[in-house]
C-alpha atoms as a PDB file:
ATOM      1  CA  UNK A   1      88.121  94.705 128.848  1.00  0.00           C
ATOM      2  CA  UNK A   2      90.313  97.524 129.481  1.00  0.00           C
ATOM      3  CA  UNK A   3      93.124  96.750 127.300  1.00  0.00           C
ATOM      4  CA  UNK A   4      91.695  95.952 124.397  1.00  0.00           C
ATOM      5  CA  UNK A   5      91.601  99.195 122.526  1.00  0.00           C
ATOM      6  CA  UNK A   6      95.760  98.792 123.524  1.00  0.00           C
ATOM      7  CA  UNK A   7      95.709  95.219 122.398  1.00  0.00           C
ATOM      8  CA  UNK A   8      93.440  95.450 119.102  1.00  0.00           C
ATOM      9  CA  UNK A   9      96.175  99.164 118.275  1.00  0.00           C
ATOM     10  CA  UNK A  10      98.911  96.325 118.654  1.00  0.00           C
ATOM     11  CA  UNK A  11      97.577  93.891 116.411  1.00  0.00           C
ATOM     12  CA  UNK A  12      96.665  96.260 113.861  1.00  0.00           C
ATOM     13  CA  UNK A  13     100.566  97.490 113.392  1.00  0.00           C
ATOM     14  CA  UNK A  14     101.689  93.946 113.259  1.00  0.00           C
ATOM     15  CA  UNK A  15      99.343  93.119 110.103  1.00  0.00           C
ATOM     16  CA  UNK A  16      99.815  96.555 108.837  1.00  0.00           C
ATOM     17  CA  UNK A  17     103.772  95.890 109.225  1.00  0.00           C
ATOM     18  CA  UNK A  18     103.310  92.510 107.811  1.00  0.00           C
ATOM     19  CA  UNK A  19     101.372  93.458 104.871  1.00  0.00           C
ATOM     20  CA  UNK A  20     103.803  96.238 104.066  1.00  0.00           C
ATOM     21  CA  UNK A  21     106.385  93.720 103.813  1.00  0.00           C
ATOM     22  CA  UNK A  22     104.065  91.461 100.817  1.00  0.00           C
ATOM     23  CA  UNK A  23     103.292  95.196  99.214  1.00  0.00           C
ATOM     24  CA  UNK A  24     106.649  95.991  98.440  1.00  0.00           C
ATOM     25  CA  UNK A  25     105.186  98.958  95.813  1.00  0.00           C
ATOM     26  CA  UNK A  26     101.765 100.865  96.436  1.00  0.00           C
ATOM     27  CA  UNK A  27     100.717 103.781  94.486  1.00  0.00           C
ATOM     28  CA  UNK A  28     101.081 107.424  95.861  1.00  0.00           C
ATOM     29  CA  UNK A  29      97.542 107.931  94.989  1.00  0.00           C
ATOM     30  CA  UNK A  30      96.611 105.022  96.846  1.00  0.00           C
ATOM     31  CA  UNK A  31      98.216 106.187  99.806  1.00  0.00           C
ATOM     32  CA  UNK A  32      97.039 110.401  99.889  1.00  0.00           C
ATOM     33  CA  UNK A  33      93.606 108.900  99.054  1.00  0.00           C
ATOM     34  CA  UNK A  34      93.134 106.566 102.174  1.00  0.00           C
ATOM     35  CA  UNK A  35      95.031 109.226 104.507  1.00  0.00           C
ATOM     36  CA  UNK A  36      92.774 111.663 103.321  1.00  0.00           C
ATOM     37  CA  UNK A  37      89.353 109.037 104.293  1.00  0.00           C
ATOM     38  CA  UNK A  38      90.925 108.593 107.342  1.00  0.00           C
ATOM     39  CA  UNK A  39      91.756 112.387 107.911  1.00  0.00           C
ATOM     40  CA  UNK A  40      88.202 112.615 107.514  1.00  0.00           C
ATOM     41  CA  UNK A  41      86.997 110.482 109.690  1.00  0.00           C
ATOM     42  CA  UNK A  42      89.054 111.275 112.558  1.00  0.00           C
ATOM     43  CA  UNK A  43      87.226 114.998 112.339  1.00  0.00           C
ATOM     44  CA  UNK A  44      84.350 113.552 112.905  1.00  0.00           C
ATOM     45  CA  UNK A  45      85.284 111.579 115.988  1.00  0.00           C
ATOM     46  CA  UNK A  46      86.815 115.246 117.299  1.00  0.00           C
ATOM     47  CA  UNK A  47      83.783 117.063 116.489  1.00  0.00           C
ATOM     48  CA  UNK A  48      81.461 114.387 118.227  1.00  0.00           C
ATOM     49  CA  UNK A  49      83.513 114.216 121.546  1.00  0.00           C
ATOM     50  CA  UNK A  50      83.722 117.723 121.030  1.00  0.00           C
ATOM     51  CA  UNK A  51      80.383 118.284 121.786  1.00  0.00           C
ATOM     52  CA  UNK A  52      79.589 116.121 124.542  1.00  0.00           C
ATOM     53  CA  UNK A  53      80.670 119.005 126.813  1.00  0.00           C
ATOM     54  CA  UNK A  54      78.444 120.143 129.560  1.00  0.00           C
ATOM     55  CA  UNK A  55      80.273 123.355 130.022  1.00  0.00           C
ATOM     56  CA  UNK A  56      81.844 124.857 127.330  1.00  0.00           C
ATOM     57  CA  UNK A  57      83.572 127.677 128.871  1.00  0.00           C
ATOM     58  CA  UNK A  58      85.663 124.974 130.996  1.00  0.00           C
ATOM     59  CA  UNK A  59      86.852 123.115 127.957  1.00  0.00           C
ATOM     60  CA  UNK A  60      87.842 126.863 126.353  1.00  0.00           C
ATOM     61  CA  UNK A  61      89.893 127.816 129.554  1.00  0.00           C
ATOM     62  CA  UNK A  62      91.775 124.692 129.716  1.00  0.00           C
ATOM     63  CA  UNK A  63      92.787 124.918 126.062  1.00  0.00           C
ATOM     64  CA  UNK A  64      93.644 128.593 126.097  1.00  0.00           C
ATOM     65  CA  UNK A  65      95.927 127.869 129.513  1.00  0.00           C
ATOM     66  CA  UNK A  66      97.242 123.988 128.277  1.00  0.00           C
ATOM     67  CA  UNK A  67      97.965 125.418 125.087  1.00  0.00           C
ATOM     68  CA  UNK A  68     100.241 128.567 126.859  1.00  0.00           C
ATOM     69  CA  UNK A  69     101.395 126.224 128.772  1.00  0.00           C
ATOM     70  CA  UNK A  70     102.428 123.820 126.348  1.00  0.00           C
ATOM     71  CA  UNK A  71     104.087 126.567 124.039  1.00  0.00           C
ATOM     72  CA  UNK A  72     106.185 127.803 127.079  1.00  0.00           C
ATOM     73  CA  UNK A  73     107.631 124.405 127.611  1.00  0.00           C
ATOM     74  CA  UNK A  74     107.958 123.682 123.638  1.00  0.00           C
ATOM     75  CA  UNK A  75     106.723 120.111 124.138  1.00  0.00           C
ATOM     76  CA  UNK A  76     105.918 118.891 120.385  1.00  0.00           C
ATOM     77  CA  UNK A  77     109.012 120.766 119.716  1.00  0.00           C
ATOM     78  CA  UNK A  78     111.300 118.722 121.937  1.00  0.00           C
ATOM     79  CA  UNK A  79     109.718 115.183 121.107  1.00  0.00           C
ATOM     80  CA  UNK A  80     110.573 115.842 117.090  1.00  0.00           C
ATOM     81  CA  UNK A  81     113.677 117.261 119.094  1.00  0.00           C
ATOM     82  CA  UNK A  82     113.763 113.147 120.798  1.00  0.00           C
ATOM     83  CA  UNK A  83     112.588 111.902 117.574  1.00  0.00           C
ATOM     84  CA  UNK A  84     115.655 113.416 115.568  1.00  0.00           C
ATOM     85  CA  UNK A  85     117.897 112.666 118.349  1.00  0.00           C
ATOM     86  CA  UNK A  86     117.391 108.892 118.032  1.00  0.00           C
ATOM     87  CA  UNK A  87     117.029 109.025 113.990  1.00  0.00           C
ATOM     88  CA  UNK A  88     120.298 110.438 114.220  1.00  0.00           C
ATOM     89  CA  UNK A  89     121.621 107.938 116.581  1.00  0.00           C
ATOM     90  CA  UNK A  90     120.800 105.143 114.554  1.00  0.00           C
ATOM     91  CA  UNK A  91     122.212 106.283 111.503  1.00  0.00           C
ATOM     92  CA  UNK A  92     121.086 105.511 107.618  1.00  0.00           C
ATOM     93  CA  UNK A  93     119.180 102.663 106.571  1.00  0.00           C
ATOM     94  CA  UNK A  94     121.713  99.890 105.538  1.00  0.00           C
ATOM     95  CA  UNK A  95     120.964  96.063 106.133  1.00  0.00           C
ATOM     96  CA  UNK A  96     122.536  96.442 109.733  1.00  0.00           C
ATOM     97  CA  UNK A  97     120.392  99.257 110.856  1.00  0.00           C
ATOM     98  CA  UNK A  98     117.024  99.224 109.244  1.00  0.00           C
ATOM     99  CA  UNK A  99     115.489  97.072 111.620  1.00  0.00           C
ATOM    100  CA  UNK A 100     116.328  99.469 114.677  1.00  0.00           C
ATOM    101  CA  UNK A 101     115.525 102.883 112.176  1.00  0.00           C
ATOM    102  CA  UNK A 102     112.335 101.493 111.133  1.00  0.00           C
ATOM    103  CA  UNK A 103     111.571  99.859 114.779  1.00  0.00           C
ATOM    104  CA  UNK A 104     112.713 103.800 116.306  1.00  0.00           C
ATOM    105  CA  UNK A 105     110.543 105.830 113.421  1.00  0.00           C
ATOM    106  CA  UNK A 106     107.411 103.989 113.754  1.00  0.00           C
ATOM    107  CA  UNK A 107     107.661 103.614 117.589  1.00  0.00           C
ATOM    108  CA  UNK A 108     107.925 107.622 117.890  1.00  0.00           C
ATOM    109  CA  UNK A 109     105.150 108.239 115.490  1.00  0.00           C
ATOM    110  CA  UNK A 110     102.819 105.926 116.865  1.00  0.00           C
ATOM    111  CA  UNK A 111     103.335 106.850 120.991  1.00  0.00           C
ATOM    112  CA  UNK A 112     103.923 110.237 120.042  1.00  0.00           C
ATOM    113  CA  UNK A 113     100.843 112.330 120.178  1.00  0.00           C
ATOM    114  CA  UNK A 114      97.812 113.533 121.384  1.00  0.00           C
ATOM    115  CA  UNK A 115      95.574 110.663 120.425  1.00  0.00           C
ATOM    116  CA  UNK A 116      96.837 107.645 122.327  1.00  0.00           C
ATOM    117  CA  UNK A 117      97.137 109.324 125.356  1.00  0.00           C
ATOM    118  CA  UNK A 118      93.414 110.237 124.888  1.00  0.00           C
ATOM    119  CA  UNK A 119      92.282 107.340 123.918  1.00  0.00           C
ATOM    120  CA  UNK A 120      94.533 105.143 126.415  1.00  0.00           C
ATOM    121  CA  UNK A 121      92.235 107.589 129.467  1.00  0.00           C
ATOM    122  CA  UNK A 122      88.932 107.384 127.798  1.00  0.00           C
ATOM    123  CA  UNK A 123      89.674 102.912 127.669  1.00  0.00           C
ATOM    124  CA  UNK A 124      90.442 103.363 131.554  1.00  0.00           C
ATOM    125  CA  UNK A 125      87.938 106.075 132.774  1.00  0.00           C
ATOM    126  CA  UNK A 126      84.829 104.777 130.846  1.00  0.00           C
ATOM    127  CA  UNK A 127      85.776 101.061 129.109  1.00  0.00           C
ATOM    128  CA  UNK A 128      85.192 103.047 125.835  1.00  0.00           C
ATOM    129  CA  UNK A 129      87.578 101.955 122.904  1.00  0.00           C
ATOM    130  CA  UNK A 130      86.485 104.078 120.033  1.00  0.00           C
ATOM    131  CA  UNK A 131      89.589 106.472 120.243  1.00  0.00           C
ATOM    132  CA  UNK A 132      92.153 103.752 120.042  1.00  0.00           C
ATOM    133  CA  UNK A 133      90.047 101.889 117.666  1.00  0.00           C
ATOM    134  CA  UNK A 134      90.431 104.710 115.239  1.00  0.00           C
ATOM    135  CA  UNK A 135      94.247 105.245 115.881  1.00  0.00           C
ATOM    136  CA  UNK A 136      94.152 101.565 115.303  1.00  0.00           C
ATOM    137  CA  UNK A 137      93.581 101.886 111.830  1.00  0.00           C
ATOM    138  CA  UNK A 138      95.468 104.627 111.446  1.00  0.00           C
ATOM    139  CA  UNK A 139      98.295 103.182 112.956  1.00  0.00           C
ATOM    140  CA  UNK A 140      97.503 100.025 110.505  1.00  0.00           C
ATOM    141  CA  UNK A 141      97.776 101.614 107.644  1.00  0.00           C
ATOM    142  CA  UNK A 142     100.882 103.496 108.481  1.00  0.00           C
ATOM    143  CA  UNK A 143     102.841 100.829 109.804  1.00  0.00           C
ATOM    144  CA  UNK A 144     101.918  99.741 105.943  1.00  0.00           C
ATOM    145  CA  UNK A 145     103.340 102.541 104.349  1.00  0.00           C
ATOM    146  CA  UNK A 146     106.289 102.855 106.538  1.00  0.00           C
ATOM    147  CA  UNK A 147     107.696  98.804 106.022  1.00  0.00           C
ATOM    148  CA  UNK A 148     107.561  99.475 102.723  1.00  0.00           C
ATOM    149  CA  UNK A 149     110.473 101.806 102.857  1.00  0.00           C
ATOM    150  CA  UNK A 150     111.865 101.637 106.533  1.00  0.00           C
ATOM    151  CA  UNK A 151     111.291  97.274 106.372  1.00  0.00           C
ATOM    152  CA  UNK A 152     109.850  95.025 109.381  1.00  0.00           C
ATOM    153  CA  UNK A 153     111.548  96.657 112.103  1.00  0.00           C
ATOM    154  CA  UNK A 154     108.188  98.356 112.381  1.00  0.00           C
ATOM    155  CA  UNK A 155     106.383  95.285 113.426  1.00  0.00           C
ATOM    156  CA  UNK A 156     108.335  95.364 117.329  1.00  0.00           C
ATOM    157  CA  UNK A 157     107.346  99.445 117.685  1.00  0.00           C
ATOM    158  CA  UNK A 158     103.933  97.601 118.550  1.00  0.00           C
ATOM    159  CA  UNK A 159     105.206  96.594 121.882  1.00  0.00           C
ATOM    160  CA  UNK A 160     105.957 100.093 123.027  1.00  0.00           C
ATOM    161  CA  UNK A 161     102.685 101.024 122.367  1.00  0.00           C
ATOM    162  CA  UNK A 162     100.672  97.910 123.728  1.00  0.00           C
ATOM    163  CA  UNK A 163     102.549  98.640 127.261  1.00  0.00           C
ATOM    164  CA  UNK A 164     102.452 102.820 126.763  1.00  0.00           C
ATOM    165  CA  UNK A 165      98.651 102.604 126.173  1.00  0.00           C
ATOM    166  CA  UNK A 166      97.898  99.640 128.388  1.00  0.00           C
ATOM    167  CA  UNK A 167      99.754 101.386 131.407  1.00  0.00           C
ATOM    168  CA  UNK A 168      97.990 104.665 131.166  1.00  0.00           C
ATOM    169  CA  UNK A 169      94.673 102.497 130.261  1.00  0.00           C
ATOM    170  CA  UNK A 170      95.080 100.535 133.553  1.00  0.00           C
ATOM    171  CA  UNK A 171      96.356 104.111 135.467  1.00  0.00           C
ATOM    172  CA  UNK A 172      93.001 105.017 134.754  1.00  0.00           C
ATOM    173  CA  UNK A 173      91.074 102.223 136.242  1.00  0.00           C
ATOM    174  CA  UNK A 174      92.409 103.446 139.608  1.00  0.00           C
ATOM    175  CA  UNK A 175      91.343 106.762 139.595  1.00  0.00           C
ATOM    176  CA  UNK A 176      88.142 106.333 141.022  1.00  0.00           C
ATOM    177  CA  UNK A 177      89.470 104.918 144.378  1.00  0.00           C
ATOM    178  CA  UNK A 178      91.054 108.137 144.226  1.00  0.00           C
ATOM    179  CA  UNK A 179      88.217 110.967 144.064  1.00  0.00           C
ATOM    180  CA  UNK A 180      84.781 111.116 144.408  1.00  0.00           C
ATOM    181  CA  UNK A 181      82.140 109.668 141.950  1.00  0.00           C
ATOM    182  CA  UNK A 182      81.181 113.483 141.207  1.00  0.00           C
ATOM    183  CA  UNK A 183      84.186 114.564 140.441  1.00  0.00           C
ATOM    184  CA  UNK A 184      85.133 111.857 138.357  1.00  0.00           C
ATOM    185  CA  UNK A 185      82.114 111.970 136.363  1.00  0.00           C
ATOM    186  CA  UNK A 186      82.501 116.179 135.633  1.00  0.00           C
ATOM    187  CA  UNK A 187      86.594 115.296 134.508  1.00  0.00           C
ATOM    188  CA  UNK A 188      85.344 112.226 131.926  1.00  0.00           C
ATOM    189  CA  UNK A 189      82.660 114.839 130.121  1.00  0.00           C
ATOM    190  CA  UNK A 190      85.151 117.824 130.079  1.00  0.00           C
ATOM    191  CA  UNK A 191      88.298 115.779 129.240  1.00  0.00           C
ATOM    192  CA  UNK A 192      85.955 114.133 126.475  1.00  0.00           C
ATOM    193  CA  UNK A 193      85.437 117.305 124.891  1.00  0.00           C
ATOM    194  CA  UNK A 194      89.092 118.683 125.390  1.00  0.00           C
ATOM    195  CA  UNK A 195      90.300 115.723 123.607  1.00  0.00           C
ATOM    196  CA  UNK A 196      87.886 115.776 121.133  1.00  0.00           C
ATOM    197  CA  UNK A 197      88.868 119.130 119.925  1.00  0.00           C
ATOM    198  CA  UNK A 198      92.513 117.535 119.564  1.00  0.00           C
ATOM    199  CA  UNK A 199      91.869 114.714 117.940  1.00  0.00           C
ATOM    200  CA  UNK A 200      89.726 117.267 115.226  1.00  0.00           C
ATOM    201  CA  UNK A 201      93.261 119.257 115.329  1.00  0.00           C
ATOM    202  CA  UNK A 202      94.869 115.929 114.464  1.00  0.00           C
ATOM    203  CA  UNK A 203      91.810 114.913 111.799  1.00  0.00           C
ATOM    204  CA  UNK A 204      92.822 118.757 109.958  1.00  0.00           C
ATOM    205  CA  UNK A 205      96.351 117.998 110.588  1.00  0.00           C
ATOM    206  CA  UNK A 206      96.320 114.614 108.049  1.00  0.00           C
ATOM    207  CA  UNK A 207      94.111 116.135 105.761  1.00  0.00           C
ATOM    208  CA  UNK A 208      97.058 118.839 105.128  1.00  0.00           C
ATOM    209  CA  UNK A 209      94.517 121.735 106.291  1.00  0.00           C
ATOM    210  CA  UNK A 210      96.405 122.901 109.237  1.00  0.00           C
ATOM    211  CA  UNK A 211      99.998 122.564 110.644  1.00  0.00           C
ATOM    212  CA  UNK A 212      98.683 121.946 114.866  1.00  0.00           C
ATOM    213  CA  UNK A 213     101.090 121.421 117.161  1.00  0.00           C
ATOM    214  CA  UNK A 214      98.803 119.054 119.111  1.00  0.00           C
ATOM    215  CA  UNK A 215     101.595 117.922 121.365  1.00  0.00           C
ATOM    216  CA  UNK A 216     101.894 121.452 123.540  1.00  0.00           C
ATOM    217  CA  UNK A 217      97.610 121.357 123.985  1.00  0.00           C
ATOM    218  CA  UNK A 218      98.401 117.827 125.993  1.00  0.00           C
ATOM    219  CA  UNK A 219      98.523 120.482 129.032  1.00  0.00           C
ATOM    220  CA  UNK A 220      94.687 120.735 128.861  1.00  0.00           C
ATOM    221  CA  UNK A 221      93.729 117.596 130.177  1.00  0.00           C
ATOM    222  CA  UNK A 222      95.564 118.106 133.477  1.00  0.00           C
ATOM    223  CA  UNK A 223      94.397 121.547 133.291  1.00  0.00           C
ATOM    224  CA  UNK A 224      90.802 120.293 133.280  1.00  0.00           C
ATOM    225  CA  UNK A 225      91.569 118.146 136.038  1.00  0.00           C
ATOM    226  CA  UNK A 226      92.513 121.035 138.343  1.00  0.00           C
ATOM    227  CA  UNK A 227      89.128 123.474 136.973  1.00  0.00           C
ATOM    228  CA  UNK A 228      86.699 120.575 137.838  1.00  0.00           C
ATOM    229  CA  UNK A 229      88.460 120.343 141.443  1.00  0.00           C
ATOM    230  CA  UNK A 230      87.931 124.078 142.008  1.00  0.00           C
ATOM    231  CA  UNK A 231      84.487 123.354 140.754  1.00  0.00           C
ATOM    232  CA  UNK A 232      83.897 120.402 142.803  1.00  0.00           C
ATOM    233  CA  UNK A 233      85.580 122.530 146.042  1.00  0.00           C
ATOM    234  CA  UNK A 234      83.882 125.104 145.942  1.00  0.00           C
END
């Protein structure tokens, strides 16, 4: 099933949101503890898609290039940019507003990012879920944290994400009517990899080891796409 990496990322913010809202208090070591397990785990994920390259010096040229590229056009800085916008738009937390703040905050930090557009193309390109499985619980156990101070408008950001995952998930799917079976097959390995290293970047990122901008190395995975069509071309 295509969407259910999407589906099972939705579900896990609604019982995250909801069990936020029975744990009104949880301990600060509670929470740097379990972000710091899941940090962990999510390097591992990187570093095993990270290695499931067939040519190395393709996922290396594609970073170097996505990541200039990404720079140039300042993309993570212009979605905090977006995400500062709208925080500012909705205003401080009173009783009228902390449904839409806490609805706007989780939405951005949960679409935002590296991983769920990875994860979203892995679910449509090879009906592999374990990307957006992880992110799930990630995801889970923020939407926790965040309804205990932001409240349940958290629970609807996982709408935006069912349909922002689901829609590149599906994208996916059609890609093979698209471009040959060889092709196809080179992109998956090399995007694989690509990702991987990101989602590492993202693992380092939680743990508080590193500062990434993951957002401007997004670039990759299209340049990828156009290496292994010079590849496939010539």
């Amino acid at each position: 099933m295509v969407l259910f990496g999407s589906i099972v990322n939705g579900l896990t913010i609604v019982m995250g949101a909801l069990l936020g809202k029975v744990l009104h208090r949880i301990p600060e070591g509670i929470k740097g503890t379990v972000m710091q397990a899941i940090g962990l785990a999510v390097v591992v994920l990187g570093l095993q898609m990270g290695l499931t390259s067939e040519n190395f010096l393709t996922v290396i040229i594609s970073l170097v290039i996505g990541a200039a590229i990404g720079e140039v056009c300042t993309l993570d800085d212009r979605l905090n940019k977006v995400g500062l916008w709208l925080e500012r738009r909705v205003g401080k937390p009173t009783d009228e507003t902390s449904i839409a703040q806490g609805f706007v905050t989780a939405t951005l930090i949960f679409v935002i990012g590296a991983m769920g557009i990875i994860g979203a193309l892995d679910s449509g390109l090879r009906d592999n879920h374990e990307v957006l499985l992880t992110k799930a619980i990630i995801d889970g156990v923020t939407a926790l944290i965040l309804t205990t101070t932001l409240g349940m408008g958290v629970i609807f950001s996982a709408v935006p994400v069912v349909l922002y995952e689901g829609g590149i998930a599906l994208f996916a799917t059609q890609i093979d009517r698209l471009v040959p079976q060889a092709w196809l097959d080179a992109f998956i390995v090399e995007m694989t990899a690509a990702g991987g290293i990101m989602i590492l970047a993202i693992g380092l990122n939680l743990l508080g080891l590193t500062k990434i901008k993951v957002a401007n190395l997004l670039p990759s995975l299209i340049v990828v796409g156009v290496i292994i069509t010079i590849q496939h071309l010539l």
